[in-house]
N, C-alpha and C. Protein backbone atom coordinates (compact mmCIF):
# COMPACT_ATOMS: atom_id res chain seq x y z
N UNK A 1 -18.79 -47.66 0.43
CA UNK A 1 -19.15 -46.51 -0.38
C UNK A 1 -18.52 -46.70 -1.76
N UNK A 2 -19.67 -46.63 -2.95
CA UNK A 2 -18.79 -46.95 -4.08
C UNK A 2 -17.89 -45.51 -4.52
N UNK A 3 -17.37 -45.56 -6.05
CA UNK A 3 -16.95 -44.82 -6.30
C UNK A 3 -17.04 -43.24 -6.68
N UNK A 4 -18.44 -43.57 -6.89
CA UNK A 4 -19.12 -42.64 -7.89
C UNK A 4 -19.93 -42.09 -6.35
N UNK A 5 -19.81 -41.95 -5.50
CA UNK A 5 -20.55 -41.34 -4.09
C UNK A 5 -18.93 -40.86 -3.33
N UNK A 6 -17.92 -41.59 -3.47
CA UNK A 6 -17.01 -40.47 -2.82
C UNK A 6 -16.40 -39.46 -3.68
N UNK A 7 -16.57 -39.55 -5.25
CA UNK A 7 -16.58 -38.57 -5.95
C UNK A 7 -17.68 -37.26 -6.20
N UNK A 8 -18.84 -37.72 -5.29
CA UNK A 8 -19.78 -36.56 -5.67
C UNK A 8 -19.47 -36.30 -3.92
N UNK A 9 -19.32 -36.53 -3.12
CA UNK A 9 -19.16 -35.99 -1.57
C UNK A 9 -17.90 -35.41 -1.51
N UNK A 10 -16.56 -35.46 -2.78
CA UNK A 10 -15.58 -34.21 -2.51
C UNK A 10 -16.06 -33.28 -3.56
N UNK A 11 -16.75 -33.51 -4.34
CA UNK A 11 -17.16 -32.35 -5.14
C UNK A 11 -18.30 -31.79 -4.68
N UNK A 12 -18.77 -31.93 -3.67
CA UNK A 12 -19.59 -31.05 -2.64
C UNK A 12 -19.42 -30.73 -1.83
N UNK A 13 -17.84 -30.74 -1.21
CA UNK A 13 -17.25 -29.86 -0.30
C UNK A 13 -16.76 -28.85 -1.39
N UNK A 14 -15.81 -29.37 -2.54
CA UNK A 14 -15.11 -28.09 -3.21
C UNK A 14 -16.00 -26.87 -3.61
N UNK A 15 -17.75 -27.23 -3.72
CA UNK A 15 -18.16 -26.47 -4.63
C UNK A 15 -18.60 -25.94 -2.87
N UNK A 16 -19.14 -26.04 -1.55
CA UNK A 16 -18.93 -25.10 -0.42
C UNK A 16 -18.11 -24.68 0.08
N UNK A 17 -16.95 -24.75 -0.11
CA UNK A 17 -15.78 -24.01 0.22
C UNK A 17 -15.53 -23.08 -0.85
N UNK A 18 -16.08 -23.08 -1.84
CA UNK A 18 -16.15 -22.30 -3.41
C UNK A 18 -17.12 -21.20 -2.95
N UNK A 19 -18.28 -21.36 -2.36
CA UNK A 19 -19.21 -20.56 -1.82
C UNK A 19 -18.57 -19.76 -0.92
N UNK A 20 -18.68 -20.33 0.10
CA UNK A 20 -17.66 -20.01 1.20
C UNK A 20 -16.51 -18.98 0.95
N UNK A 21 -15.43 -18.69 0.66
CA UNK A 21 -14.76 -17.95 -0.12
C UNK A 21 -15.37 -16.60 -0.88
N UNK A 22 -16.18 -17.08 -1.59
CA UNK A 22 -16.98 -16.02 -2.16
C UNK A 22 -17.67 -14.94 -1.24
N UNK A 23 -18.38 -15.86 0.28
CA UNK A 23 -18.62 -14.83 1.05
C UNK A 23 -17.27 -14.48 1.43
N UNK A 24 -16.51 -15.07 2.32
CA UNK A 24 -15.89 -14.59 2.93
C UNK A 24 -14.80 -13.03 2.01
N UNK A 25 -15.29 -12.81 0.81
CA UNK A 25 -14.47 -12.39 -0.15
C UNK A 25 -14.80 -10.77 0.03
N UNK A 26 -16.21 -10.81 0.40
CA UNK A 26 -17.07 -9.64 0.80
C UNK A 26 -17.11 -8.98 1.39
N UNK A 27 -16.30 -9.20 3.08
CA UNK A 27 -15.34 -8.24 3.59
C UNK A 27 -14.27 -7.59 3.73
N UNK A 28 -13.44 -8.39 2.61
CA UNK A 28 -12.10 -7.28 2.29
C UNK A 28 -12.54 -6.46 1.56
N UNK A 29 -13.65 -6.81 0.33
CA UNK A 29 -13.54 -6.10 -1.00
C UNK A 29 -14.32 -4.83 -0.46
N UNK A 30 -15.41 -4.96 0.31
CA UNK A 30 -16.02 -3.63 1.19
C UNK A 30 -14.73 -2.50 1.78
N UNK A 31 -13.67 -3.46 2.67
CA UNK A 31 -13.07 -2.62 3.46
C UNK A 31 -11.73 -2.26 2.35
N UNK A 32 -11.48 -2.77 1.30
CA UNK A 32 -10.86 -1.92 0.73
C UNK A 32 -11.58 -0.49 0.07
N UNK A 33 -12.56 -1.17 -0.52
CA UNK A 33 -13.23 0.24 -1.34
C UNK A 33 -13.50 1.41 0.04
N UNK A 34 -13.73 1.10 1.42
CA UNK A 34 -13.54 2.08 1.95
C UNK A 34 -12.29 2.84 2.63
N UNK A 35 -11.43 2.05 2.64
CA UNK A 35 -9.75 2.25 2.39
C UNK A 35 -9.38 3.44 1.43
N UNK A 36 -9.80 3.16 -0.15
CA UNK A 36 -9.10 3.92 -1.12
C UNK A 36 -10.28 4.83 -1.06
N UNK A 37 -11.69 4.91 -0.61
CA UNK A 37 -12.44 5.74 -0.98
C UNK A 37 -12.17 7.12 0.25
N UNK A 38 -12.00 6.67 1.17
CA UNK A 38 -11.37 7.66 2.24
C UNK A 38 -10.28 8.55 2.15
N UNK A 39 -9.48 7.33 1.73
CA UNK A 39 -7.71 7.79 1.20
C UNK A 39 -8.01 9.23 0.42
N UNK A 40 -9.00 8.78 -0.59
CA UNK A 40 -8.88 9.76 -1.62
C UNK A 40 -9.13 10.92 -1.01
N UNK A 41 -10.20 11.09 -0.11
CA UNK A 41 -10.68 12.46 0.43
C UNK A 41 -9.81 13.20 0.82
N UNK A 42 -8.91 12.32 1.80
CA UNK A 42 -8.16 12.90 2.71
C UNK A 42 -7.00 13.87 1.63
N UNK A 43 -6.79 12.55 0.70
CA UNK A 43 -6.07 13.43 -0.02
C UNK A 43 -6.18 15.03 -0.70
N UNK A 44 -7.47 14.86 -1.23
CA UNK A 44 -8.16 15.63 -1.68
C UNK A 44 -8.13 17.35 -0.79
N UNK A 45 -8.07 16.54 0.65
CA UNK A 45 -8.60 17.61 1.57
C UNK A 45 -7.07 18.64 2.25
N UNK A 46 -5.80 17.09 2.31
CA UNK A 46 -4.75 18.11 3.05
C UNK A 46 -4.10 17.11 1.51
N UNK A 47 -3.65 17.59 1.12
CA UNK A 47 -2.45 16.92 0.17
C UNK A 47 -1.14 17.13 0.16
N UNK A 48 -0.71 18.10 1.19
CA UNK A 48 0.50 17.99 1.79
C UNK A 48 0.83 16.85 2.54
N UNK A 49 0.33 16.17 2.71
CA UNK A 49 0.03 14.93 3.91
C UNK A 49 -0.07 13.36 2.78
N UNK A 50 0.32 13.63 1.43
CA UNK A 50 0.47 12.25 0.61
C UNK A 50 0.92 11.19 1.24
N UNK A 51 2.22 11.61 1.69
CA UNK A 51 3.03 10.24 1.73
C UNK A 51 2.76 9.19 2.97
N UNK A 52 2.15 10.46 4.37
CA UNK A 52 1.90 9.24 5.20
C UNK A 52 0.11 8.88 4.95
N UNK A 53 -0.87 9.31 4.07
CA UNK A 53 -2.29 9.08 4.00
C UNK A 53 -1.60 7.54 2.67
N UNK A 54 -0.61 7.91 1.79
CA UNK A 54 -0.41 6.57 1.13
C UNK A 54 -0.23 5.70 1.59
N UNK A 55 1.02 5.61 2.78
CA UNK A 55 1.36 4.58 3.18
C UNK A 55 0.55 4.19 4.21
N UNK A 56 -0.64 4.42 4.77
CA UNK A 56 -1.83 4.56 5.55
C UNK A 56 -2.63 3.70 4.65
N UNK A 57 -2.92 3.63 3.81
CA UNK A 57 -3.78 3.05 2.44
C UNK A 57 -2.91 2.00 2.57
N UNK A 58 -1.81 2.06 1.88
CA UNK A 58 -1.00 0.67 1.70
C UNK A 58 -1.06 -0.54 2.36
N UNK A 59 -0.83 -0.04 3.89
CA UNK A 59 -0.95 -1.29 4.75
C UNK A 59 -2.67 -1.67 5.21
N UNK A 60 -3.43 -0.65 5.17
CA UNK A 60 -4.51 -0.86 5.15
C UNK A 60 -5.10 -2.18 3.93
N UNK A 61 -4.47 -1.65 2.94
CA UNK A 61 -5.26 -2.99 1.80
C UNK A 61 -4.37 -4.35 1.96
N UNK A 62 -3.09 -4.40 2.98
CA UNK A 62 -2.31 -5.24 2.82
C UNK A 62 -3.19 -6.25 4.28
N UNK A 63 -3.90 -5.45 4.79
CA UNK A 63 -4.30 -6.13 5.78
C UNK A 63 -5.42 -6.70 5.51
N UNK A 64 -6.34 -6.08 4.81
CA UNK A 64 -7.46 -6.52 3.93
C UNK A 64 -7.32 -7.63 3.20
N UNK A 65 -6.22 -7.58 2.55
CA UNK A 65 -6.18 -8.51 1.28
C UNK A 65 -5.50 -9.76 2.36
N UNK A 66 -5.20 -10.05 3.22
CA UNK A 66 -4.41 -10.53 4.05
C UNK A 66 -5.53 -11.68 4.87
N UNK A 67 -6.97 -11.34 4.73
CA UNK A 67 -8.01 -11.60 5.38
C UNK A 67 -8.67 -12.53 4.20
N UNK A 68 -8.63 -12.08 2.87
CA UNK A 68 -9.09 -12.72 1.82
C UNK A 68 -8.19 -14.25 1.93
N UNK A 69 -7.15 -13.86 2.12
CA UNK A 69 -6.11 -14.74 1.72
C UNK A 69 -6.39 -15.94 2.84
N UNK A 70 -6.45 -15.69 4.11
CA UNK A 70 -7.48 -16.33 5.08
C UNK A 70 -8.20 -17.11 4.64
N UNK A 71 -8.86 -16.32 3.99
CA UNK A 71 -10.81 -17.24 3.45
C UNK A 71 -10.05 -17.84 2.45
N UNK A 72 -9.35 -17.93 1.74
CA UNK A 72 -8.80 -18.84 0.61
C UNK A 72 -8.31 -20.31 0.69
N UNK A 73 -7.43 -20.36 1.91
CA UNK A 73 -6.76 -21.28 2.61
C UNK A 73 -8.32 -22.01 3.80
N UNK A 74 -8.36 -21.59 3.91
CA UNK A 74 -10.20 -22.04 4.68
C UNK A 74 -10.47 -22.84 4.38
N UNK A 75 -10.85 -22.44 2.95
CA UNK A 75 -11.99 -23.54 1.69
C UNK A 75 -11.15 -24.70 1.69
N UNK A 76 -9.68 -24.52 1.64
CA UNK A 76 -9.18 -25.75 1.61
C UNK A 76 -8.41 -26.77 2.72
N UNK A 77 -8.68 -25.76 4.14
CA UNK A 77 -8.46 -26.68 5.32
C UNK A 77 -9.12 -27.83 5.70
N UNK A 78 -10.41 -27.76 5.51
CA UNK A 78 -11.68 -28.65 5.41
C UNK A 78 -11.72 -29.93 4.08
């Protein structure tokens, strides 16, 4: 295999694992916006109840973002 063919066969994994990522990017960013979009209601609705509906949110996006971070390391296990 010359040179110029194992340089275009890793730059056609980087650019599907580039894809890849991008989907996989699509289910945190959903389940956060319904994270903070909930959060808010709740807030909205009992707001005596801040501190544990925050820290309810908090770990919620920490788990989310936690999943992205997943798909990140992915693209580049392969």
């Amino acid at each position: 295999m010359s040179a110029l063919q194992t340089l275009a066969a890793e730059g056609l994994t980087g650019n599907i694992a580039s894809v890849g990522y991008g989907l996989a990017a699509i289910g945190p960013g959903v389940g956060v916006g319904i994270i903070f979009g909930n959060g808010t209601q709740a807030l909205a609705r009992q707001p005596e109840a801040a501190g544990l509906i925050r820290t309810n949110q908090i770990m919620g996006f920490a788990f989310c973002e936690a999943l992205a971070l997943i798909g990140i390391v992915m693209g580049y296990a392969y």
